[in-house]
C-alpha atoms as a PDB file:
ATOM      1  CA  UNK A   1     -25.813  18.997 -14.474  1.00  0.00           C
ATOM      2  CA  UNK A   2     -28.886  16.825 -14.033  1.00  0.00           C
ATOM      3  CA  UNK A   3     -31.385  16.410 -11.317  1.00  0.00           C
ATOM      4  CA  UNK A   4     -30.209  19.351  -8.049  1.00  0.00           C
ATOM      5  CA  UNK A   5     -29.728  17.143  -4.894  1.00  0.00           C
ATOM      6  CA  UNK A   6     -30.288  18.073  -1.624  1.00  0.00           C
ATOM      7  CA  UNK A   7     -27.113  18.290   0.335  1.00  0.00           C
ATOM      8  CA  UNK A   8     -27.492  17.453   3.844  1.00  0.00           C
ATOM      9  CA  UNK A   9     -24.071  16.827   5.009  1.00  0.00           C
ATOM     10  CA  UNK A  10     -20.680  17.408   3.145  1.00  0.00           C
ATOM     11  CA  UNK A  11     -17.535  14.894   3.097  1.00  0.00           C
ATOM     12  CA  UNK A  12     -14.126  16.009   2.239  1.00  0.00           C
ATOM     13  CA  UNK A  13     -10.701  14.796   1.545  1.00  0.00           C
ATOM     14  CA  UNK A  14      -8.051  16.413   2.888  1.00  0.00           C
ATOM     15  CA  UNK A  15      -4.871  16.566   1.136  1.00  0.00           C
ATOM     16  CA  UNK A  16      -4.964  18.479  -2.974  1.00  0.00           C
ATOM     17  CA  UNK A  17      -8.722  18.690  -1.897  1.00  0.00           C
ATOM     18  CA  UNK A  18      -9.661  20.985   0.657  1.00  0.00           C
ATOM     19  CA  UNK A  19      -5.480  21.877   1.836  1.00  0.00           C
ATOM     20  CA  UNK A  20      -3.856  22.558  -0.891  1.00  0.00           C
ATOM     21  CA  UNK A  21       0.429  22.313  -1.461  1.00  0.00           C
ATOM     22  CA  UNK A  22       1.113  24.595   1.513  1.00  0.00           C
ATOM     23  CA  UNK A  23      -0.765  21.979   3.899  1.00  0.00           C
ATOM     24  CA  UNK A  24      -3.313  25.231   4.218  1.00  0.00           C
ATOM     25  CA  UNK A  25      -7.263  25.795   4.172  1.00  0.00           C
ATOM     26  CA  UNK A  26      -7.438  29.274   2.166  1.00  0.00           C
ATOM     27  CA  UNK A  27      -9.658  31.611   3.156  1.00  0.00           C
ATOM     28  CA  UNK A  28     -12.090  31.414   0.768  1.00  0.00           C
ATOM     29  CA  UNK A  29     -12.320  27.784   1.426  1.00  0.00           C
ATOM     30  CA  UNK A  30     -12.408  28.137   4.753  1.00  0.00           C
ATOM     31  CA  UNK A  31     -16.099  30.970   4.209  1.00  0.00           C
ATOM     32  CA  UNK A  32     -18.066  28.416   1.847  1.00  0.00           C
ATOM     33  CA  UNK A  33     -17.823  25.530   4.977  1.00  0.00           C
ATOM     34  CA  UNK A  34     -18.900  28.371   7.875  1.00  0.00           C
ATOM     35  CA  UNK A  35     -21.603  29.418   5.299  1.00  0.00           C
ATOM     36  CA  UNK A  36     -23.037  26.021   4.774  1.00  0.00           C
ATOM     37  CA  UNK A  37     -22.534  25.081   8.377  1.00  0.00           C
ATOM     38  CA  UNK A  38     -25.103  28.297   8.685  1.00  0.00           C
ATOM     39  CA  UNK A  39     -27.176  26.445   6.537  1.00  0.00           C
ATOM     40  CA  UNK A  40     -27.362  23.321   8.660  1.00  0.00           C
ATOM     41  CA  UNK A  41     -25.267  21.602   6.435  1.00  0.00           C
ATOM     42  CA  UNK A  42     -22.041  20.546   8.514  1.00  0.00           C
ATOM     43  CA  UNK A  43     -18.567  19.789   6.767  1.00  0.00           C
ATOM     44  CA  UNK A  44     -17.312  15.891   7.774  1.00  0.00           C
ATOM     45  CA  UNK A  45     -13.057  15.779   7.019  1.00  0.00           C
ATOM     46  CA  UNK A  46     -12.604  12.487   5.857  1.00  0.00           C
ATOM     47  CA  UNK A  47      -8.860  11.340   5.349  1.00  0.00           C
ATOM     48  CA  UNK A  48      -5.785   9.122   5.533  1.00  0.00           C
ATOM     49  CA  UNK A  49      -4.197  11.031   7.994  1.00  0.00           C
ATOM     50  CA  UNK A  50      -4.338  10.250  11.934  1.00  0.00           C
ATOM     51  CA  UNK A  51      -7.092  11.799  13.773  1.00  0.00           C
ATOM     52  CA  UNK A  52      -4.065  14.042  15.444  1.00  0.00           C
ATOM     53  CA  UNK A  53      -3.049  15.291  12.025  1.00  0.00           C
ATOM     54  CA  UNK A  54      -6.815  16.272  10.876  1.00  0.00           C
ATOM     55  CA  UNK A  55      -8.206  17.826  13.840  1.00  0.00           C
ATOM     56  CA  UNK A  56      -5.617  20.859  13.414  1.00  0.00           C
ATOM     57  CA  UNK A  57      -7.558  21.533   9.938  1.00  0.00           C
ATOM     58  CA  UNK A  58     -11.055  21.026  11.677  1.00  0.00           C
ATOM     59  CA  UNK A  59     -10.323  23.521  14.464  1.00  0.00           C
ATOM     60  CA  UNK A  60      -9.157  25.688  11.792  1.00  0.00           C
ATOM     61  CA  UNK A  61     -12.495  25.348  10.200  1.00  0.00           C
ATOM     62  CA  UNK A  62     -14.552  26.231  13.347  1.00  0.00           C
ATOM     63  CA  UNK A  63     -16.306  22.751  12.353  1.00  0.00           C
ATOM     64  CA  UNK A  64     -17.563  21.001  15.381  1.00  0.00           C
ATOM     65  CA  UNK A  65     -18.350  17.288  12.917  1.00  0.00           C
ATOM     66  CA  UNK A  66     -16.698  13.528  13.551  1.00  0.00           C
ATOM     67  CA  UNK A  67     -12.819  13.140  12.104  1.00  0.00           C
ATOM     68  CA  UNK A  68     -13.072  10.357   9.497  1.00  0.00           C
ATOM     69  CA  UNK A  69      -9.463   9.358   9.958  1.00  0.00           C
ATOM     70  CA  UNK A  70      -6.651   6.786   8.764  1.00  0.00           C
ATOM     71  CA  UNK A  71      -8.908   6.154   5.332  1.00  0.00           C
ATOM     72  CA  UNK A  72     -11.996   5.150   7.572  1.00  0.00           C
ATOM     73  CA  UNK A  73     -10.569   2.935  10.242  1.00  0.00           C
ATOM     74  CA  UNK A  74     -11.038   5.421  12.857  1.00  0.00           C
ATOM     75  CA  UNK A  75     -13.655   7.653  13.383  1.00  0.00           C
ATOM     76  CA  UNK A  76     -13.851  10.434  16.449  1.00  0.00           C
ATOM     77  CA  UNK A  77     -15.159  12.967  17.468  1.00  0.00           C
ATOM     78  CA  UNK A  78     -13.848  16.544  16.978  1.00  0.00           C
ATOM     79  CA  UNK A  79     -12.905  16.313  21.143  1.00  0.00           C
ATOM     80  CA  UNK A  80     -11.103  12.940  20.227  1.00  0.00           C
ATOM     81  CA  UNK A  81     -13.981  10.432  21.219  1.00  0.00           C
ATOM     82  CA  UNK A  82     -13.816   7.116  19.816  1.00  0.00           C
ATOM     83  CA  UNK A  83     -17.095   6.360  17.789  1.00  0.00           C
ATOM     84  CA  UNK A  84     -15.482   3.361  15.639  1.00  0.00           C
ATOM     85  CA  UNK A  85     -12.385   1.917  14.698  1.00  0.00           C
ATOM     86  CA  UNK A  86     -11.458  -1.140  12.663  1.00  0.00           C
ATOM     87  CA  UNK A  87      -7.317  -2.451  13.248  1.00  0.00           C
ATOM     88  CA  UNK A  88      -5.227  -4.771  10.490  1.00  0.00           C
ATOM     89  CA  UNK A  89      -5.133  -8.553  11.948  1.00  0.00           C
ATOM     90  CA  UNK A  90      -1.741  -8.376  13.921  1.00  0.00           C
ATOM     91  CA  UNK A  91      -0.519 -11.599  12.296  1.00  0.00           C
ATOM     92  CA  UNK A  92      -1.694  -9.427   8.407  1.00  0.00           C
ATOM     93  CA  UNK A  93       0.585  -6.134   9.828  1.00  0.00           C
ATOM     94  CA  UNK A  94       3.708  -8.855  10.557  1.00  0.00           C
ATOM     95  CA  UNK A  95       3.447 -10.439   6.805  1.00  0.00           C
ATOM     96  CA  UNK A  96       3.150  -7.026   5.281  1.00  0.00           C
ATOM     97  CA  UNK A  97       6.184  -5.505   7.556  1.00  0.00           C
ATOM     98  CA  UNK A  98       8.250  -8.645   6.608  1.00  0.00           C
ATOM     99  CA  UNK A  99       7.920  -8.682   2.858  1.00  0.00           C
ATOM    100  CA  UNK A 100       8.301  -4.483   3.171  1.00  0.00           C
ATOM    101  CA  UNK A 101      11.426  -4.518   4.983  1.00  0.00           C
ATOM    102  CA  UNK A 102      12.194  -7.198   2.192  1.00  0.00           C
ATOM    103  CA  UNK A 103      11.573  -4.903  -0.706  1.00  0.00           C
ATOM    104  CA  UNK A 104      13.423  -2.177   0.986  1.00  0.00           C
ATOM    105  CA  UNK A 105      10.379   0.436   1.083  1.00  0.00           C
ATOM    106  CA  UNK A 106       9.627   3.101   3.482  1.00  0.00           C
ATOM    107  CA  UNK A 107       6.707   2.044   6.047  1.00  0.00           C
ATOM    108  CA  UNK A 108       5.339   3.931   8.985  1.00  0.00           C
ATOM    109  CA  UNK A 109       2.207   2.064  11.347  1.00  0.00           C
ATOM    110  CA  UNK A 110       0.250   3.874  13.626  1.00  0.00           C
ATOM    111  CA  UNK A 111      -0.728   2.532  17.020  1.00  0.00           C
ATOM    112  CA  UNK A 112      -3.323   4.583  19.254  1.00  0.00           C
ATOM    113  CA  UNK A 113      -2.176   7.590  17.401  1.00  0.00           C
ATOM    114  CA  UNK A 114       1.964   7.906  17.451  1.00  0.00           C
ATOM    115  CA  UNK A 115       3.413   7.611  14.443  1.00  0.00           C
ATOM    116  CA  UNK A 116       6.487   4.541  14.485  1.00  0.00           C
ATOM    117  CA  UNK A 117       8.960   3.769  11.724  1.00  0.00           C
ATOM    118  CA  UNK A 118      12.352   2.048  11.587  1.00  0.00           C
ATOM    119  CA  UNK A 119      14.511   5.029  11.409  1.00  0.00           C
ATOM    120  CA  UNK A 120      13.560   8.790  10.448  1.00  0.00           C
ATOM    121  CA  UNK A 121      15.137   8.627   6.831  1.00  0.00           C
ATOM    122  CA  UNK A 122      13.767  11.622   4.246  1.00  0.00           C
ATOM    123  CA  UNK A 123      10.635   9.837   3.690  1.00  0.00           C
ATOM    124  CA  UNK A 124       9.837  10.237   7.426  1.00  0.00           C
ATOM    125  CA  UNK A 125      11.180  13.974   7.512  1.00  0.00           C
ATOM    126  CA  UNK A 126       8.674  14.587   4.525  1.00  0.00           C
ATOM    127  CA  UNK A 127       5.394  12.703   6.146  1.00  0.00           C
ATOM    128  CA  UNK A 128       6.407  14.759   9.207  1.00  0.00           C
ATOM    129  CA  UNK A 129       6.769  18.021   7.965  1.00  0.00           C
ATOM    130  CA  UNK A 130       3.046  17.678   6.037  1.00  0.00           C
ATOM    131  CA  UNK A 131       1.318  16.359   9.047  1.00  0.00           C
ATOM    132  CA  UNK A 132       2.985  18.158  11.435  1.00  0.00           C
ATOM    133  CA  UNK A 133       2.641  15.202  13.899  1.00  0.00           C
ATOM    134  CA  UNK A 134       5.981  13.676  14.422  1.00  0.00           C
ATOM    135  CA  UNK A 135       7.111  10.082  15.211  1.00  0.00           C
ATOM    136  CA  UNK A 136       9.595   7.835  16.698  1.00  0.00           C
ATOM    137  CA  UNK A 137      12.044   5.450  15.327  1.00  0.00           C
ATOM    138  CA  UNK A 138      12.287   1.942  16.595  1.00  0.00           C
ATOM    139  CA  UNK A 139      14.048   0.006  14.489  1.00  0.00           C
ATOM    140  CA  UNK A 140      12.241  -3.343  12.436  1.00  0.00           C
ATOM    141  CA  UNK A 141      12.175  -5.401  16.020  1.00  0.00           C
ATOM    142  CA  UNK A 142       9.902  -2.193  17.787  1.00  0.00           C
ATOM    143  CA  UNK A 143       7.814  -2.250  14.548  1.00  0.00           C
ATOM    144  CA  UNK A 144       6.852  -5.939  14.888  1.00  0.00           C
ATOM    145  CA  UNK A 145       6.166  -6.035  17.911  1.00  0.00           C
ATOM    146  CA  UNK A 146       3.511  -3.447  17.761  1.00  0.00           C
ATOM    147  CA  UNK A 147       0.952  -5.091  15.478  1.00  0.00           C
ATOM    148  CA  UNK A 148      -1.918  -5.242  17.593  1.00  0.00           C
ATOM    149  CA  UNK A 149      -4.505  -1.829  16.941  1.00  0.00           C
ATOM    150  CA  UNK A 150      -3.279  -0.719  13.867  1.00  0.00           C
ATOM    151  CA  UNK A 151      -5.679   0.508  12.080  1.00  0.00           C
ATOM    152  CA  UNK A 152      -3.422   1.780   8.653  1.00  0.00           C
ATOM    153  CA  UNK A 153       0.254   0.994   7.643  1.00  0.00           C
ATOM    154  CA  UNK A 154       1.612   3.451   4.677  1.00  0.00           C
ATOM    155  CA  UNK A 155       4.121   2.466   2.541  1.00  0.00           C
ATOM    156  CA  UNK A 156       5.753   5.276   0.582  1.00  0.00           C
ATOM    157  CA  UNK A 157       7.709   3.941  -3.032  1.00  0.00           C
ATOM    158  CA  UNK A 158       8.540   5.989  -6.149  1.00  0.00           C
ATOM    159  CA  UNK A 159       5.880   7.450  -7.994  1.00  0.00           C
ATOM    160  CA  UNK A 160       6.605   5.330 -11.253  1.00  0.00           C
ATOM    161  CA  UNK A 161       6.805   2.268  -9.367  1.00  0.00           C
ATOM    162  CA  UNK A 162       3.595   2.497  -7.275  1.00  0.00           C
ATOM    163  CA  UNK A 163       1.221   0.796  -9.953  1.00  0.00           C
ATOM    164  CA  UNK A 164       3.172  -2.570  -9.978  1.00  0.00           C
ATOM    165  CA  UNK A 165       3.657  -2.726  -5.897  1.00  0.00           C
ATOM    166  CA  UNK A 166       0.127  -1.893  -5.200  1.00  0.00           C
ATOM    167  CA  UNK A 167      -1.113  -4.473  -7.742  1.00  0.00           C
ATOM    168  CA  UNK A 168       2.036  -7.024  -6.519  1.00  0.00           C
ATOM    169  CA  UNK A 169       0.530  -5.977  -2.524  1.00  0.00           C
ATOM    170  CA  UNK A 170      -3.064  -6.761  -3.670  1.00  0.00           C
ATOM    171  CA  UNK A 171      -2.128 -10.204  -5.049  1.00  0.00           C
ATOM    172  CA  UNK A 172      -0.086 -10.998  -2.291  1.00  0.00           C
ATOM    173  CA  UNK A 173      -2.612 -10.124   0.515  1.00  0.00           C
ATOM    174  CA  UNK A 174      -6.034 -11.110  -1.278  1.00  0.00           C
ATOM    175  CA  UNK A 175      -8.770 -11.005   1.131  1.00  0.00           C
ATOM    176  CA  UNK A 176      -6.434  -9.693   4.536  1.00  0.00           C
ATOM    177  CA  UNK A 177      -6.224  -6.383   3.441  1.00  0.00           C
ATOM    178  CA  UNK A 178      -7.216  -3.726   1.241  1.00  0.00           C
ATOM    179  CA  UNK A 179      -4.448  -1.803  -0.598  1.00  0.00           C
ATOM    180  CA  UNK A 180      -5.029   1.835  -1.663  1.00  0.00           C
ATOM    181  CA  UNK A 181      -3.470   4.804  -3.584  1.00  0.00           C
ATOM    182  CA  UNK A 182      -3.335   8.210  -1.783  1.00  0.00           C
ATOM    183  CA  UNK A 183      -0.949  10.254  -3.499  1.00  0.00           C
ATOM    184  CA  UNK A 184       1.923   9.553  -5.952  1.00  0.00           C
ATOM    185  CA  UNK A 185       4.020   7.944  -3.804  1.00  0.00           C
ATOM    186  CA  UNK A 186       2.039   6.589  -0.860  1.00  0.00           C
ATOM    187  CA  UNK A 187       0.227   3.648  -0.701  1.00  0.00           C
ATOM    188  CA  UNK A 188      -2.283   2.556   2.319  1.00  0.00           C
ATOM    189  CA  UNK A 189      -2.879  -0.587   3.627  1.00  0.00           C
ATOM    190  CA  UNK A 190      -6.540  -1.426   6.063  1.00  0.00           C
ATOM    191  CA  UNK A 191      -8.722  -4.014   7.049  1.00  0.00           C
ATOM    192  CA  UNK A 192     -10.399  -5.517   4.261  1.00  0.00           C
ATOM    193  CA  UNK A 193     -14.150  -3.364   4.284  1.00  0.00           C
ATOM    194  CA  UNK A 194     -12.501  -0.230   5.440  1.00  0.00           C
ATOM    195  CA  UNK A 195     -12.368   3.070   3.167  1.00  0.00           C
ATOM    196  CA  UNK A 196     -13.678   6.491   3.483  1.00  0.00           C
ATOM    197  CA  UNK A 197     -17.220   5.651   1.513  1.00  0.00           C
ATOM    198  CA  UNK A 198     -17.983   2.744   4.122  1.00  0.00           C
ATOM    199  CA  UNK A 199     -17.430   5.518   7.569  1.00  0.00           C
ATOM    200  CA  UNK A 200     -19.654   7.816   5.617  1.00  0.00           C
ATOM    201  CA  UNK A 201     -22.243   6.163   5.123  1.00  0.00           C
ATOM    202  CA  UNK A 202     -22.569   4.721   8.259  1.00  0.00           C
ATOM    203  CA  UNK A 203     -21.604   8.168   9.990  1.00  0.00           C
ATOM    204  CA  UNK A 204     -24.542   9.681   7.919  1.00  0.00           C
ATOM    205  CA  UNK A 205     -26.968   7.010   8.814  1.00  0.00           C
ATOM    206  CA  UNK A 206     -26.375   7.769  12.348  1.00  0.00           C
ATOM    207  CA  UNK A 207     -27.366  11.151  11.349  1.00  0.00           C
ATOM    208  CA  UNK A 208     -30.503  10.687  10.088  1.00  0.00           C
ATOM    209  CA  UNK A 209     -29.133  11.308   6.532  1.00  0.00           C
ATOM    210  CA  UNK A 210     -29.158   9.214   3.302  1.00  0.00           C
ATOM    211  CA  UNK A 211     -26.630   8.708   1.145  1.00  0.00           C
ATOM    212  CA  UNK A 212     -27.822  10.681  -1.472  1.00  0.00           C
ATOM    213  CA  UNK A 213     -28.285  13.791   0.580  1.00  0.00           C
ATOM    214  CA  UNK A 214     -24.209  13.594   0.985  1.00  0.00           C
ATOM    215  CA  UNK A 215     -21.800  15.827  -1.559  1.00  0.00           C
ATOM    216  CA  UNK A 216     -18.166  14.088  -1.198  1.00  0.00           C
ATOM    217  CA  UNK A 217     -15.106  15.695  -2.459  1.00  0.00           C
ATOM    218  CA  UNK A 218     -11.719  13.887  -3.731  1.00  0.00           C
ATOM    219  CA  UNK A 219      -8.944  13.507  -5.414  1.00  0.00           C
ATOM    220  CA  UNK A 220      -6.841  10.724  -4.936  1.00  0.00           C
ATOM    221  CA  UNK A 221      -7.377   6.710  -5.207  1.00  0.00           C
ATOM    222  CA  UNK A 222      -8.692   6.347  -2.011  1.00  0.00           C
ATOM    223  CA  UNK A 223     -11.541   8.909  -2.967  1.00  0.00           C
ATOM    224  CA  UNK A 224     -12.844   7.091  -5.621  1.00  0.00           C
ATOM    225  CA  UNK A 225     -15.518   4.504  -3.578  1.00  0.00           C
ATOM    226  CA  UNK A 226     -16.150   7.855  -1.429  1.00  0.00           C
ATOM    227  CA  UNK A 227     -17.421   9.922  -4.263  1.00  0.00           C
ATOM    228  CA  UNK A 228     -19.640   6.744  -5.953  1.00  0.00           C
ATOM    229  CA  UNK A 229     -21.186   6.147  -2.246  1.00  0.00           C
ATOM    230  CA  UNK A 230     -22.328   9.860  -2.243  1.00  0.00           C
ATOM    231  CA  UNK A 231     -25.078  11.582  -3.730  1.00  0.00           C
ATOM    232  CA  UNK A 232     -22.793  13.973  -5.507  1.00  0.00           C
ATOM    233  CA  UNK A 233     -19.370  13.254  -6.118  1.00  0.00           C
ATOM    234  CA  UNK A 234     -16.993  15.898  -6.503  1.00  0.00           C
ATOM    235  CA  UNK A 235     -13.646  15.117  -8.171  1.00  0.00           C
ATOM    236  CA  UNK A 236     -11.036  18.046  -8.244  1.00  0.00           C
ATOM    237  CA  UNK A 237      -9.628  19.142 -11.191  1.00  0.00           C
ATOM    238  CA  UNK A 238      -6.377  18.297 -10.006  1.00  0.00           C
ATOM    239  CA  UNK A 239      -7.962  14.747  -9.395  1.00  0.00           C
ATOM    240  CA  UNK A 240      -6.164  11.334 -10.776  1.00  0.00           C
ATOM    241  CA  UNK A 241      -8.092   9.880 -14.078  1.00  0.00           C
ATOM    242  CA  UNK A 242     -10.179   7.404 -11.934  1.00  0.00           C
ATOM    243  CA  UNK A 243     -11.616  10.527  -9.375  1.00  0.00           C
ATOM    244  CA  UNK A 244     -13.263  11.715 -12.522  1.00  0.00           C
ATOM    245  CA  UNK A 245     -13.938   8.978 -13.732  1.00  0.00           C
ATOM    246  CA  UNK A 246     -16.497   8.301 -10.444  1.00  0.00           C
ATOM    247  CA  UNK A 247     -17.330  11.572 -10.116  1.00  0.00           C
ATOM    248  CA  UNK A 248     -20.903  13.224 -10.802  1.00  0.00           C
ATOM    249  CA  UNK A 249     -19.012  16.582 -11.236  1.00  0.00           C
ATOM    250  CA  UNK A 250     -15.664  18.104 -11.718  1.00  0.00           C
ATOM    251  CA  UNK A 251     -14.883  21.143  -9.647  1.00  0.00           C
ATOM    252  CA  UNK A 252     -11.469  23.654 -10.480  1.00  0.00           C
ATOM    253  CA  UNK A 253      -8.381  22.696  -9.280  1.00  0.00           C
ATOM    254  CA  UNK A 254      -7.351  22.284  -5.444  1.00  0.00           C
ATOM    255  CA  UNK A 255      -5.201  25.460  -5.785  1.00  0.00           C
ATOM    256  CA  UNK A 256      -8.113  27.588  -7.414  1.00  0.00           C
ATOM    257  CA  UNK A 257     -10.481  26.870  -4.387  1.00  0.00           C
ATOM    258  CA  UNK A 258     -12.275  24.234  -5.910  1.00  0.00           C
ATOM    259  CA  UNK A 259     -13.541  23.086  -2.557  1.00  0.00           C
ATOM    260  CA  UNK A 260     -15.286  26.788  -2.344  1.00  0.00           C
ATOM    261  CA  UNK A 261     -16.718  26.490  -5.960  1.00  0.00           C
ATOM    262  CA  UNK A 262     -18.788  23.220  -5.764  1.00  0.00           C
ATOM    263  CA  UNK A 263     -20.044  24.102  -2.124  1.00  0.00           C
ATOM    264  CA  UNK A 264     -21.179  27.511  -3.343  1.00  0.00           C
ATOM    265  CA  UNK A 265     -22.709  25.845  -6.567  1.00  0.00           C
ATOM    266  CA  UNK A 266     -24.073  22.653  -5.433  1.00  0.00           C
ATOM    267  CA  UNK A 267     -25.025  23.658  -1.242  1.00  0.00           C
ATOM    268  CA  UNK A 268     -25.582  27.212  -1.276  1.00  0.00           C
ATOM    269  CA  UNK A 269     -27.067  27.564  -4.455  1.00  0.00           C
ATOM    270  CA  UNK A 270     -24.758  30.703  -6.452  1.00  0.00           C
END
């Protein structure tokens, strides 16, 4: 186990992290965050949903602490302030919509928090059903023409192809955008600099709080520069091979309350 840490400030993922399949907090999860709140140790959500997507989980928690949102582009506060936000260069989201609509992918953008994609096909009926924020369809002319504030695009392809497009994506957009995994079959594109670790950090600093007094929790590709930016990283046991790979520790599964298990071990101390 090594050296304890203090743990000033937790950051979690959403999504086969803190929800699990049923797009729920459980209970139990839901205890450990109100108990190390009580502590003085508040519970940050940091995810690749939009801010109108996450705060439904934060309210759920009781938890009063800034919405890392669309992978780090946009941070708020719980009562929807802005505190920082960092868009896709407009001429970057028309390449990327171009050679999508080329390759015959789903893509969504996101544009001062409504949801757009060409037309609601399953893939849209799916991202809509888990986020319970739903969008509207204007065709490939509505989405270029909104490419200014965008601070994420998602593309969603099949799970055995996503290795090859995220690595063709990368090679194609060196340098104008950063290209992440976030679950099987989604793939999220942001401003080059922009991820989860870099809002932390900076979130924490405004704090008062180091780096190493933060415990971050993950389990998908666009965890993994979160959990090596923390003190303690926390990769689920549900986590892809290169979570635990950057992880400190491995907690349970997502579905066995992992969440719970590494705050009550690592922040409260049972």
């Amino acid at each position: 186990m090594g050296e304890k840490k203090k743990i000033r400030m937790i950051v979690t993922d959403l999504d086969g992290t803190l929800v699990n399949a049923a797009y729920e907090i459980t209970e139990e999860n839901k205890k450990a965050v109100q108990a190390a709140e009580k502590l003085g140790v508040p519970t940050v959500i940091a995810t690749g949903r939009m801010h109108i997507s996450a705060i439904q989980y934060a309210e759920a928690l009781g938890v009063d602490a800034p919405i890392i949102s669309y992978n780090g582009a946009i941070v708020k506060t719980a009562g929807g302030e802005l505190l920082a936000a960092s868009y896709l260069e407009p001429q970057v989201v028309e390449r990327v919509l171009g050679y999508v609509f080329a390759c015959g992918w789903y893509v969504q953008s996101y544009v001062g928090d409504a949801l757009y994609y060409v037309e609601q096909t399953e893939a849209a009926r799916i991202y809509e059903s888990a986020s319970k924020v739903y969008g509207e369809a204007i065709g490939r002319g509505g989405m270029l023409a909104r490419t200014k504030e965008v601070p994420k695009l998602l593309v969603a392809v099949p799970a055995e192809e996503i290795d090859d497009v995220i690595r063709d994506l990368r090679n194609r957009f060196r340098n104008e955008a950063d290209v992440m995994q976030s679950s099987p079959n989604y793939i999220e594109i942001v401003r080059p600099g922009v991820s989860k670790a870099h809002a932390m950090v900076a979130l924490a600093e405004k704090r008062g709080i180091r780096a190493n007094e933060i415990m971050a929790l993950g389990d998908s590709g666009n965890d993994v520069e979160m959990l090596r930016a923390a003190g303690l990283g926390i990769a689920m046991g549900n986590a892809i091979p290169a979570v635990k790979e950057a992880a400190d520790e491995i907690a349970p599964p997502c579905e066995e309350n992992g969440f719970a298990e590494a705050v009550r071990r690592f922040v409260l101390g049972k």
